[in-house]
N, C-alpha and C. Protein backbone atom coordinates (compact mmCIF):
# COMPACT_ATOMS: atom_id res chain seq x y z
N UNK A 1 -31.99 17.10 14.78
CA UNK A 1 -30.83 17.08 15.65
C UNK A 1 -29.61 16.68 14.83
N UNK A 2 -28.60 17.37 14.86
CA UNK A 2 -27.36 17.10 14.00
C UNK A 2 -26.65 16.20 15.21
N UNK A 3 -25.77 15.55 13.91
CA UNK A 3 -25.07 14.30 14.59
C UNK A 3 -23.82 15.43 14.49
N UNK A 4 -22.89 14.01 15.38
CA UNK A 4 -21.24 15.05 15.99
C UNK A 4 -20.62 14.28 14.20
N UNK A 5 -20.01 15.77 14.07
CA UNK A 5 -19.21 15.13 12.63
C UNK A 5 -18.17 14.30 12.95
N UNK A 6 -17.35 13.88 13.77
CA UNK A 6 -16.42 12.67 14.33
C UNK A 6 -17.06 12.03 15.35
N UNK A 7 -17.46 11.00 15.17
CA UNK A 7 -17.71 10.15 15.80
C UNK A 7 -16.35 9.02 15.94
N UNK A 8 -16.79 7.68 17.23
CA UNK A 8 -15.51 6.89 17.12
C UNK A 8 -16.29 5.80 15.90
N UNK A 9 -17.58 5.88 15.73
CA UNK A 9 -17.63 4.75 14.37
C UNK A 9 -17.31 5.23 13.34
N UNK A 10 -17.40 6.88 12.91
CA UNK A 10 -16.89 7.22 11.98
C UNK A 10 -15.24 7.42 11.76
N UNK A 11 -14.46 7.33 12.88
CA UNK A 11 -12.91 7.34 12.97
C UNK A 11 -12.92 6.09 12.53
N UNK A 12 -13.10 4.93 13.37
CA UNK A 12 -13.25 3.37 12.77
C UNK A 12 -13.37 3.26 11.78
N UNK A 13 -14.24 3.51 11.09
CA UNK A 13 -14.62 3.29 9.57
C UNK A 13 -14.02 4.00 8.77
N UNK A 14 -13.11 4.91 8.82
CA UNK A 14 -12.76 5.83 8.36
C UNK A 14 -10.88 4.99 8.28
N UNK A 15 -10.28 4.55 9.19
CA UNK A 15 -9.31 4.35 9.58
C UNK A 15 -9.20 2.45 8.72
N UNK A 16 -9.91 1.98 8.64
CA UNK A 16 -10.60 0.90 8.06
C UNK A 16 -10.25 0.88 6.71
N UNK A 17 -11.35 2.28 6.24
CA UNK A 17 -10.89 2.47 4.87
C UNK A 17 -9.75 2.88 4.32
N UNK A 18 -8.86 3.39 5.49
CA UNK A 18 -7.86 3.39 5.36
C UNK A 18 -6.29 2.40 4.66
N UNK A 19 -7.14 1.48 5.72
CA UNK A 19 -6.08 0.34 5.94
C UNK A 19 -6.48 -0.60 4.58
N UNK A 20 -7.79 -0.81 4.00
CA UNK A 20 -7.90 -1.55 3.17
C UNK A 20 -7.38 -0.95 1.17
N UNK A 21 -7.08 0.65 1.57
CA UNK A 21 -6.25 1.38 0.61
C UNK A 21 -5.17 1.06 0.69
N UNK A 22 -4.62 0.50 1.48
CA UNK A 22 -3.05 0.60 2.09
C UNK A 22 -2.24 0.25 1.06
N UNK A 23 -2.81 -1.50 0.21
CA UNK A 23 -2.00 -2.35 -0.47
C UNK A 23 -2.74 -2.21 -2.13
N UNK A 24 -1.99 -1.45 -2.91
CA UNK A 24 -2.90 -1.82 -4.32
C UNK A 24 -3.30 -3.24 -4.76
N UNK A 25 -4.52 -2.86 -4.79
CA UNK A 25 -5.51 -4.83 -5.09
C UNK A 25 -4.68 -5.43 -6.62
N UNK A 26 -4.41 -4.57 -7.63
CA UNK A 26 -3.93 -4.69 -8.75
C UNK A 26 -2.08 -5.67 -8.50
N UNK A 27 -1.39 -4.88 -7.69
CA UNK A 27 -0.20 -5.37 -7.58
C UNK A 27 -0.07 -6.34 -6.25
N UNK A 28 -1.35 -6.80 -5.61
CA UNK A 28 -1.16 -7.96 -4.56
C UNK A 28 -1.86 -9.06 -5.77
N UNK A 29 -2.39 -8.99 -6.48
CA UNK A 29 -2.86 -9.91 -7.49
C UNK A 29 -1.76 -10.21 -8.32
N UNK A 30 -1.28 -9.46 -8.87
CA UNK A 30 -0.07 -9.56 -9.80
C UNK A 30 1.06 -10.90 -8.90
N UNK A 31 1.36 -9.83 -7.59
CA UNK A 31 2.22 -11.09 -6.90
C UNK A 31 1.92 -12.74 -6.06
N UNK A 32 0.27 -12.52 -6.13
CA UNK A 32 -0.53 -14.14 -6.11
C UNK A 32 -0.70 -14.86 -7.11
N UNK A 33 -0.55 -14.09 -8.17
CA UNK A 33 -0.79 -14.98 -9.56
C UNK A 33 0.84 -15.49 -9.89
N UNK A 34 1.49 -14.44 -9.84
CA UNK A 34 3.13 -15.04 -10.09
C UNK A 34 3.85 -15.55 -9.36
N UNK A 35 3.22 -15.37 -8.16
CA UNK A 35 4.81 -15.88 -6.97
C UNK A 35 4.48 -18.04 -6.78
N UNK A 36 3.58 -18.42 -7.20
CA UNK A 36 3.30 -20.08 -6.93
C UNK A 36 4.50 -20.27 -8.41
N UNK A 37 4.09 -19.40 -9.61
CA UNK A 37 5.03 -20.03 -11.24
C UNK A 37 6.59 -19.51 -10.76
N UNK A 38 6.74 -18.61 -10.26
CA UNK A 38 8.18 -18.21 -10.07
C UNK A 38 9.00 -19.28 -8.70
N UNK A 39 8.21 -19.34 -7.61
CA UNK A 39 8.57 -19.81 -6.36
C UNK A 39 8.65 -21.20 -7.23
N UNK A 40 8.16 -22.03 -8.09
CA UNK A 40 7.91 -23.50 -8.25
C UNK A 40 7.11 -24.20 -7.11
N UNK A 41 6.02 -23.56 -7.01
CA UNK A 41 5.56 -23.93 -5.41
C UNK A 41 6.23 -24.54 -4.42
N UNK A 42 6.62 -23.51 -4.03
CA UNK A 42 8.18 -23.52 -2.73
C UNK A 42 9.24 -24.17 -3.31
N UNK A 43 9.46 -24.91 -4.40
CA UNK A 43 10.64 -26.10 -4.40
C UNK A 43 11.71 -25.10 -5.53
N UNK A 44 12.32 -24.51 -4.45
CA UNK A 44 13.01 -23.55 -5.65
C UNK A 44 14.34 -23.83 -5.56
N UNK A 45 15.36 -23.22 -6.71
CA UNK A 45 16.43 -23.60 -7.12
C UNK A 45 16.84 -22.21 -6.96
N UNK A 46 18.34 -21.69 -7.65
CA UNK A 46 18.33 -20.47 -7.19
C UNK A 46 17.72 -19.44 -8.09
N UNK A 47 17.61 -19.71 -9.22
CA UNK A 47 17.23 -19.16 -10.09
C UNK A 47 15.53 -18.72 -10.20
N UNK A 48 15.05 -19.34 -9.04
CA UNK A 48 13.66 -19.47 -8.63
C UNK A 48 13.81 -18.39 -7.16
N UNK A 49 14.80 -18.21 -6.86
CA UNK A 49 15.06 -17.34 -5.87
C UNK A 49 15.14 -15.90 -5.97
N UNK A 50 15.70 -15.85 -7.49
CA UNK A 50 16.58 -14.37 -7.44
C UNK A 50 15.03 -14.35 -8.31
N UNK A 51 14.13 -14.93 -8.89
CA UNK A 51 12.87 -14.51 -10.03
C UNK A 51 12.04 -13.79 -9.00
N UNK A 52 12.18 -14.72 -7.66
CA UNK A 52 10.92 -14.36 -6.85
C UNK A 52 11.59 -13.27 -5.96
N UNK A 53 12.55 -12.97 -5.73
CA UNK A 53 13.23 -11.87 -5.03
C UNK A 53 13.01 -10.50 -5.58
N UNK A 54 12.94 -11.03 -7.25
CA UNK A 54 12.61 -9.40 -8.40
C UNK A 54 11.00 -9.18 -7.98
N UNK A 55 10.26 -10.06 -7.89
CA UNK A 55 8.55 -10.00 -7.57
C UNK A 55 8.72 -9.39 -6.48
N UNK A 56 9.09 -9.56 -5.36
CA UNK A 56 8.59 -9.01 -4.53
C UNK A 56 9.13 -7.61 -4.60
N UNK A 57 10.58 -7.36 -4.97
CA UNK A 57 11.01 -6.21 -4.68
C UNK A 57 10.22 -5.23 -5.50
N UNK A 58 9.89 -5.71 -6.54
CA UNK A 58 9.52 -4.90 -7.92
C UNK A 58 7.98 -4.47 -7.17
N UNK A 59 6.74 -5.40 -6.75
CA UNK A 59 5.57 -5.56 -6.01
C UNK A 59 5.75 -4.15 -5.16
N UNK A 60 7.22 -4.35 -4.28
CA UNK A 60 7.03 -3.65 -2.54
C UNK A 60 7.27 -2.11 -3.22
N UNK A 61 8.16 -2.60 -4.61
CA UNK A 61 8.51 -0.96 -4.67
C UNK A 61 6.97 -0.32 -5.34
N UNK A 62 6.06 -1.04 -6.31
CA UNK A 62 4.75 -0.79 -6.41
C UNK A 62 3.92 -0.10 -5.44
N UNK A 63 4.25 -0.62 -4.03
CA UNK A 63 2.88 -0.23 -3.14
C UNK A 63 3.13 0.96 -2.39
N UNK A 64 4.88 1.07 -2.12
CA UNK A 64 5.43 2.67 -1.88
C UNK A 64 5.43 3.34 -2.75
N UNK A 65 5.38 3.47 -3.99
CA UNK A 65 5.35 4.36 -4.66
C UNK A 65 3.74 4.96 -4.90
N UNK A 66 2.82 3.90 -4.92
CA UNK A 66 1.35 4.46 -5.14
C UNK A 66 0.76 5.40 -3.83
N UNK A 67 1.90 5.54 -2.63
CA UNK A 67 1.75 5.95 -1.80
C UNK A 67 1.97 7.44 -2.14
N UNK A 68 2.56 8.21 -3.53
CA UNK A 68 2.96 9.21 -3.67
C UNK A 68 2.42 9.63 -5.10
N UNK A 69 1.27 9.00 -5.01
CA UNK A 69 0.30 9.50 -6.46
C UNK A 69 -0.80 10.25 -5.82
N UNK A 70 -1.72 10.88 -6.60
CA UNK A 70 -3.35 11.96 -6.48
C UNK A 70 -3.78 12.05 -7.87
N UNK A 71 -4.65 12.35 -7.17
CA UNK A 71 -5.75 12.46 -8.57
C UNK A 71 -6.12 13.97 -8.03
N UNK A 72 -6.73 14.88 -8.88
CA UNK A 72 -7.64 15.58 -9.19
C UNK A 72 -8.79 15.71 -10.67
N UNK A 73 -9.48 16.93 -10.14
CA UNK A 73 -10.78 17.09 -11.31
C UNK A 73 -10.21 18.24 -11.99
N UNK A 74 -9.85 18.56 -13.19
CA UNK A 74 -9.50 19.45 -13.69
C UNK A 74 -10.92 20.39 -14.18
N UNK A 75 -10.52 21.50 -14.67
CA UNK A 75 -11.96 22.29 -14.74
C UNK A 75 -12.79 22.14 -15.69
N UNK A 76 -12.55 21.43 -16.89
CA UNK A 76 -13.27 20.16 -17.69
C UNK A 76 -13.82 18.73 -17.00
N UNK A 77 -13.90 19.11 -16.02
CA UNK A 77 -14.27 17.75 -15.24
C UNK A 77 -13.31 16.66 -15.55
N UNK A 78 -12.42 16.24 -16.30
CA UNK A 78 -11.80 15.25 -16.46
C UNK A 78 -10.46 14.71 -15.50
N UNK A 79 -10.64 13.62 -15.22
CA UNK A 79 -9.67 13.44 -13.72
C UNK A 79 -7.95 12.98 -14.21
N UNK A 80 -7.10 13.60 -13.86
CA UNK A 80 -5.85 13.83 -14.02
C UNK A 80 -5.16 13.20 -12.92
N UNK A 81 -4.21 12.29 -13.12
CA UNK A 81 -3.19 11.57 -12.21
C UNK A 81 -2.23 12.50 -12.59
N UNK A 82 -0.68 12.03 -11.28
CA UNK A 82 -0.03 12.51 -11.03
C UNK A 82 1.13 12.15 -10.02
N UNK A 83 2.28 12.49 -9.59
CA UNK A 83 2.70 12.23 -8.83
C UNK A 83 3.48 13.18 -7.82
N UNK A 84 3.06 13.13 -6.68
CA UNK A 84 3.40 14.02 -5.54
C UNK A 84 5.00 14.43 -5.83
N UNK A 85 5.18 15.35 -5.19
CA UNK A 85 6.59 15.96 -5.12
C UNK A 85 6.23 17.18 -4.54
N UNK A 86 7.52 18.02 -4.60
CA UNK A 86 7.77 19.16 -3.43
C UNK A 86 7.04 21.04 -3.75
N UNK A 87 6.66 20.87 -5.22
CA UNK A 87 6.04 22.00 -5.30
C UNK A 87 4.32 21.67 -5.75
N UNK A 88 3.62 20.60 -5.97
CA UNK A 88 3.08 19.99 -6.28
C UNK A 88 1.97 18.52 -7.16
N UNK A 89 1.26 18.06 -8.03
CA UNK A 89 2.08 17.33 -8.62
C UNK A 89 2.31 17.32 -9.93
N UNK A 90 2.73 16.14 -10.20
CA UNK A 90 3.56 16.23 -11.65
C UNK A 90 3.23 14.91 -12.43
N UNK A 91 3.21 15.05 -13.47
CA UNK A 91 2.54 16.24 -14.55
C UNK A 91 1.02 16.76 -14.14
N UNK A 92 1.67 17.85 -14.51
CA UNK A 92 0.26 18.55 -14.53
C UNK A 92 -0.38 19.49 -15.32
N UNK A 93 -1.75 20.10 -15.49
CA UNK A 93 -1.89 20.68 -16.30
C UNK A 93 -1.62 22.59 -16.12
N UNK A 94 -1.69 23.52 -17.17
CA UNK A 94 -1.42 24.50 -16.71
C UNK A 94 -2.06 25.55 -15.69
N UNK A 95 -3.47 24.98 -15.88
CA UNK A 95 -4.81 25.66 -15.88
C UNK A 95 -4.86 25.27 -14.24
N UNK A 96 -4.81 24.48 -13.81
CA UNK A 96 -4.89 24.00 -12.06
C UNK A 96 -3.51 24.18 -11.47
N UNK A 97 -3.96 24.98 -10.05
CA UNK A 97 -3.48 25.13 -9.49
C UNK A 97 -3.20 23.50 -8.49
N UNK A 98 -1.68 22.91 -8.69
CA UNK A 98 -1.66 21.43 -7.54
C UNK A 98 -0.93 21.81 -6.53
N UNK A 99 -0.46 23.14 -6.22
CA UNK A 99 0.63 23.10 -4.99
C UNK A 99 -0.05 22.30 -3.93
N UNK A 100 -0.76 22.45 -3.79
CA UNK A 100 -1.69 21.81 -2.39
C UNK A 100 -1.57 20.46 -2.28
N UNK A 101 -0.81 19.71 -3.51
CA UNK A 101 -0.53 18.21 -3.36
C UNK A 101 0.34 17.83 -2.92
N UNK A 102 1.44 19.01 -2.35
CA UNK A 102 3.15 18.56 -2.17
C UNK A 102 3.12 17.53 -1.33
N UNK A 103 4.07 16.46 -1.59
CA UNK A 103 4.58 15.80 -0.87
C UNK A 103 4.84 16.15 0.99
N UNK A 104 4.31 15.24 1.48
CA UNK A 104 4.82 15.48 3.01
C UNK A 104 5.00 14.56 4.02
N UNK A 105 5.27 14.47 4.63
CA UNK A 105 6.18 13.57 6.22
C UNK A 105 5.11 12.02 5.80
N UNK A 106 3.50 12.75 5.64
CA UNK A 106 2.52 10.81 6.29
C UNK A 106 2.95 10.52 5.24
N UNK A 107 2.89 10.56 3.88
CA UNK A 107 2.87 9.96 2.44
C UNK A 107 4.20 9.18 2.88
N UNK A 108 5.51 9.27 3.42
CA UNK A 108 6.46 8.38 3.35
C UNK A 108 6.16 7.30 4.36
N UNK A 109 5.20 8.17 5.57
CA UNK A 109 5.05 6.86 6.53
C UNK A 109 4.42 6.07 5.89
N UNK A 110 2.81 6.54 5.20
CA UNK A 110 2.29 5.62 4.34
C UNK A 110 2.83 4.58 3.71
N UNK A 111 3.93 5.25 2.64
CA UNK A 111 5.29 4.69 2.26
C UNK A 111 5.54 3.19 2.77
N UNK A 112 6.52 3.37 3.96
CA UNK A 112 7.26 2.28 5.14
C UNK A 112 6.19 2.05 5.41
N UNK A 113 4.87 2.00 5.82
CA UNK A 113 3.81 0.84 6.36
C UNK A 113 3.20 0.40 5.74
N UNK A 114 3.34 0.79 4.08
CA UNK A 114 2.45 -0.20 3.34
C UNK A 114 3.46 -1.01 2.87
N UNK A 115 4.45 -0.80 2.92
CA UNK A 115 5.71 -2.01 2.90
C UNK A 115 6.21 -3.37 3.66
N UNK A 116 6.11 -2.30 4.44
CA UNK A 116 5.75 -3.47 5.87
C UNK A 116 4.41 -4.25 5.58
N UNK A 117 3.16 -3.86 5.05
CA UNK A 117 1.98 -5.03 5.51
C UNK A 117 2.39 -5.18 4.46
N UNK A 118 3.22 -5.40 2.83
CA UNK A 118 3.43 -5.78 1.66
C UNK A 118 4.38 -7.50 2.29
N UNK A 119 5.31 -6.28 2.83
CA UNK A 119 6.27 -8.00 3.48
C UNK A 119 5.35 -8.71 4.08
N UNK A 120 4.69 -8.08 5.31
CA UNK A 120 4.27 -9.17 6.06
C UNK A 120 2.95 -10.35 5.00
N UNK A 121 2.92 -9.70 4.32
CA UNK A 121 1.62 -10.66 3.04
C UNK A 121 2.55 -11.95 2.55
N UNK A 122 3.88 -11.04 2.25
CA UNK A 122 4.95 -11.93 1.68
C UNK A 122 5.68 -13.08 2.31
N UNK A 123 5.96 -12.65 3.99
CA UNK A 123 6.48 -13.74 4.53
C UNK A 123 5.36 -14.62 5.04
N UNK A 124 4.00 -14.50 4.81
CA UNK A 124 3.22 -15.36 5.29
C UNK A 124 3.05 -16.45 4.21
N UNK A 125 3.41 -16.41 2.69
CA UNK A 125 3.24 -17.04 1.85
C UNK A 125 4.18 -18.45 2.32
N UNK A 126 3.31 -19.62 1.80
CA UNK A 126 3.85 -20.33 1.89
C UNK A 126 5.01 -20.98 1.05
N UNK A 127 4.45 -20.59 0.16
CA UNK A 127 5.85 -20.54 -1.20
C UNK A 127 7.11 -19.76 -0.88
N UNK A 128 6.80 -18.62 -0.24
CA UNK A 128 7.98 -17.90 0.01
C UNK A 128 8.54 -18.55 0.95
N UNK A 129 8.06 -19.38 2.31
CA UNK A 129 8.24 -19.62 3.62
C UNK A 129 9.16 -21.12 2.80
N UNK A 130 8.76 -21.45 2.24
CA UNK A 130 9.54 -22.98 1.70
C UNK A 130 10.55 -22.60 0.72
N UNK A 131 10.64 -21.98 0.14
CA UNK A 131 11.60 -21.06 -0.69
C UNK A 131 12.85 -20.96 -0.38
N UNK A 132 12.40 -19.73 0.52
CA UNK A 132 13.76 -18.84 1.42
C UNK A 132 13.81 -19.20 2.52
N UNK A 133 12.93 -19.85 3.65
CA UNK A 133 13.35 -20.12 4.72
C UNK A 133 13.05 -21.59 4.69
N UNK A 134 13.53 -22.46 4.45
CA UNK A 134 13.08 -23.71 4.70
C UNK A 134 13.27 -24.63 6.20
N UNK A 135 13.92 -24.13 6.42
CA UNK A 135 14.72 -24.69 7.74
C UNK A 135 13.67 -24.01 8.93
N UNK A 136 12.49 -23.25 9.19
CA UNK A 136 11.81 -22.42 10.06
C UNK A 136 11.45 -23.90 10.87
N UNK A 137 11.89 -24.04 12.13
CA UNK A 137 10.62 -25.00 12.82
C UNK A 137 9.52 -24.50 13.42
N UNK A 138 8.68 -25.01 14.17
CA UNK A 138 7.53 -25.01 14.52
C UNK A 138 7.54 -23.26 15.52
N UNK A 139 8.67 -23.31 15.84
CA UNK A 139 8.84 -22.46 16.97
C UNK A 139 8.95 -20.97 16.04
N UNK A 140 9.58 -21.06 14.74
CA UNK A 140 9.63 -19.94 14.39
C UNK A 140 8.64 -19.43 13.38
N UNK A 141 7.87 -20.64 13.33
CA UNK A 141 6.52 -20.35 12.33
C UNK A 141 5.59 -19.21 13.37
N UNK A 142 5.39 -19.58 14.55
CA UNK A 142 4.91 -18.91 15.35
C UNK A 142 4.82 -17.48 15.37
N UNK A 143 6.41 -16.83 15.31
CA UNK A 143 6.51 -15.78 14.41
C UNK A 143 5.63 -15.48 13.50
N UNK A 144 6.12 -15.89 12.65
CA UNK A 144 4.80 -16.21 11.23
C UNK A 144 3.39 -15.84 11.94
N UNK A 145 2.68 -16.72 13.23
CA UNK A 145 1.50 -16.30 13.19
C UNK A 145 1.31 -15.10 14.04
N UNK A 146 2.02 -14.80 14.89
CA UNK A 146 2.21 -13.74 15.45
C UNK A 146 2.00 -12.19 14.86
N UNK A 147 2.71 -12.31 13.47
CA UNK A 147 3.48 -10.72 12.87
C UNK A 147 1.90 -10.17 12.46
N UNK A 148 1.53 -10.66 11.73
CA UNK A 148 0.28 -9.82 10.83
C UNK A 148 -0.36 -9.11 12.22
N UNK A 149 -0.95 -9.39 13.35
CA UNK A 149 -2.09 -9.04 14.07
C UNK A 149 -0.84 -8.26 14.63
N UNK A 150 0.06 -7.63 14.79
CA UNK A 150 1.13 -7.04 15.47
C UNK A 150 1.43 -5.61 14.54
N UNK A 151 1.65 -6.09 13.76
CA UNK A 151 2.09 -5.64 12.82
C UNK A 151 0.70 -4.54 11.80
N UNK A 152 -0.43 -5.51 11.69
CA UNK A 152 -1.92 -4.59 11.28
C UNK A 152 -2.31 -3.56 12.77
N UNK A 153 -2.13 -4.00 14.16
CA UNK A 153 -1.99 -2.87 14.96
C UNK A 153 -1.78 -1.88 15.25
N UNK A 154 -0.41 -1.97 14.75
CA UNK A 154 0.80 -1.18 14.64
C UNK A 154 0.05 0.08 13.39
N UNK A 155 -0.12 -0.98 12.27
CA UNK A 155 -0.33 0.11 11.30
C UNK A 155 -1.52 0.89 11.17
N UNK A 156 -2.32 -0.20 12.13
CA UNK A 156 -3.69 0.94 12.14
C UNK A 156 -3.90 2.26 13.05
N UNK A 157 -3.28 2.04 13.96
CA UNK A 157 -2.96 3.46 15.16
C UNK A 157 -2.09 4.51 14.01
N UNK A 158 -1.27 3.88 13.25
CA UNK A 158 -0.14 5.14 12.65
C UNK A 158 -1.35 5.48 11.68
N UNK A 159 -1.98 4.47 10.67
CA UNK A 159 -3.15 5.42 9.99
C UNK A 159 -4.52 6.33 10.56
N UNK A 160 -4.51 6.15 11.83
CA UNK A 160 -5.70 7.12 12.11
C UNK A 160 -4.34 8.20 12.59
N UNK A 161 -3.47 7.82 12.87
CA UNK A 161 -2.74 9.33 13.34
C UNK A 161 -2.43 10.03 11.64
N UNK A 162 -1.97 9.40 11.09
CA UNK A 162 -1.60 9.99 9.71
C UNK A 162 -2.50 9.44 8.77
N UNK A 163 -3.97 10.07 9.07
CA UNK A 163 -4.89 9.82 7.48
C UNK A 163 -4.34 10.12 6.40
N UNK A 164 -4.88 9.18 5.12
CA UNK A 164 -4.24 9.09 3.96
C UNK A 164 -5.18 9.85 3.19
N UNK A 165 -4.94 11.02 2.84
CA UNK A 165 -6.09 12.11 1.94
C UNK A 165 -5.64 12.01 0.44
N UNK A 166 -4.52 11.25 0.01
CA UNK A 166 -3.92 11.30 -1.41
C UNK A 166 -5.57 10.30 -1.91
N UNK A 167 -5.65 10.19 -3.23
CA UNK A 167 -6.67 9.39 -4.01
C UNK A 167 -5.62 9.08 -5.56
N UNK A 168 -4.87 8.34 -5.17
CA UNK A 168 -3.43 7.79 -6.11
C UNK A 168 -4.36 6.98 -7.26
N UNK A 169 -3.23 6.69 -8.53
CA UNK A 169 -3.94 5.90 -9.00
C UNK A 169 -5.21 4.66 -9.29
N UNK A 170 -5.75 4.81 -9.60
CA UNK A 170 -7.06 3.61 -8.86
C UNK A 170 -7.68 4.05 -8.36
N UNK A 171 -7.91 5.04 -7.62
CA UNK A 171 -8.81 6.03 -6.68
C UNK A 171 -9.04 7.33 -6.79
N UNK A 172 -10.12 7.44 -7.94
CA UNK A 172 -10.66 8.75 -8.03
C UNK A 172 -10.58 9.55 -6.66
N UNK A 173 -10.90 10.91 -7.24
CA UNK A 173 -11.20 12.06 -6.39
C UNK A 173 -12.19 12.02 -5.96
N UNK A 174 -12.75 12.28 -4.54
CA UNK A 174 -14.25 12.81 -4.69
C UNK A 174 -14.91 13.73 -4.91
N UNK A 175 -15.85 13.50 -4.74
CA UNK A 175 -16.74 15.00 -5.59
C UNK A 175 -16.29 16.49 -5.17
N UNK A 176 -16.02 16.40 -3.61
CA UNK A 176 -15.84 18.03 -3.71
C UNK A 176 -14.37 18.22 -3.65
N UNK A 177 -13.30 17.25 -3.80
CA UNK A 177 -12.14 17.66 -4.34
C UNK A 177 -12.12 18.34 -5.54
N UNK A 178 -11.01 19.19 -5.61
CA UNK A 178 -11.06 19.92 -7.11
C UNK A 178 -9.26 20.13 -6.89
């Protein structure tokens, strides 16, 4: 008896794996390892402001942009990165055909919502929260606990509407991509 090829555990799981692609593991590490030495664990000056202002911006612009990378298998089997754009991607080799990678509408939403769960990682830090907002009382921390489960909602309905089929840096192709 064949199973239904969509199932809702396979949308779930599927939408899941989605969401846990969302943020490159490489550049949320980068900004946990640096943001406690840059922030001065929260007790910052300004110069501790504008360091940790370059981290994050430099980080957020990281996780939108990996939103506009692919991989393929070239016909040597060997796997080739790249970056999306409008006729397909770039660089590439002569021998493969990439139009089929062009850039389109989800890759930017991808874009803006992996930015968004980038901030929301960011304003939950406590270094950042003592940093730049010091003055938050109790009432506006709340905020704070509020955003993530609002906000991961939010982004998980837009990723099952706009599955992410790119396999960007860090994420091979699979097998029957070519």
């Amino acid at each position: 008896m064949a199973k239904p090829s969509s199932t809702l555990k396979d949308k779930t799981l599927n939408g899941l794996g989605n969401l846990i692609r969302l943020l490159p593991t490489g550049t949320v590490f980068i900004y946990q390892f640096l943001n406690p030495i840059l922030t001065n664990n929260g007790h910052c000056t300004i110069i501790n402001k504008y360091l940790s202002g370059i981290l994050i911006a430099l980080c957020g612009f990281s996780c939108g942009f990996s939103c506009f990378t692919d991989s393929y298998t070239d016909y040597d089997g060997a796997i080739r990165y790249g970056i999306a754009t409008m006729k397909g991607l770039w660089p590439t080799s002569s021998s493969v055909d990439t139009s089929s990678y062009k850039i389109c509408v989800g890759d930017f939403v991808h874009a803006f919502f992996t930015i968004v769960v980038f901030g929301v990682v960011t304003i939950l830090d406590r270094n950042i929260v003592d940093c730049f907002f010091p003055e938050f009382e109790s009432t506006k921390k709340m905020l704070i606990m509020v955003l993530p489960p609002v906000v991961g909602a939010i982004s998980s309905v837009v990723f099952m509407v706009f599955p992410n089929k790119r396999h960007g840096i860090g994420y091979p192709p699979t097998s029957q991509d070519n």
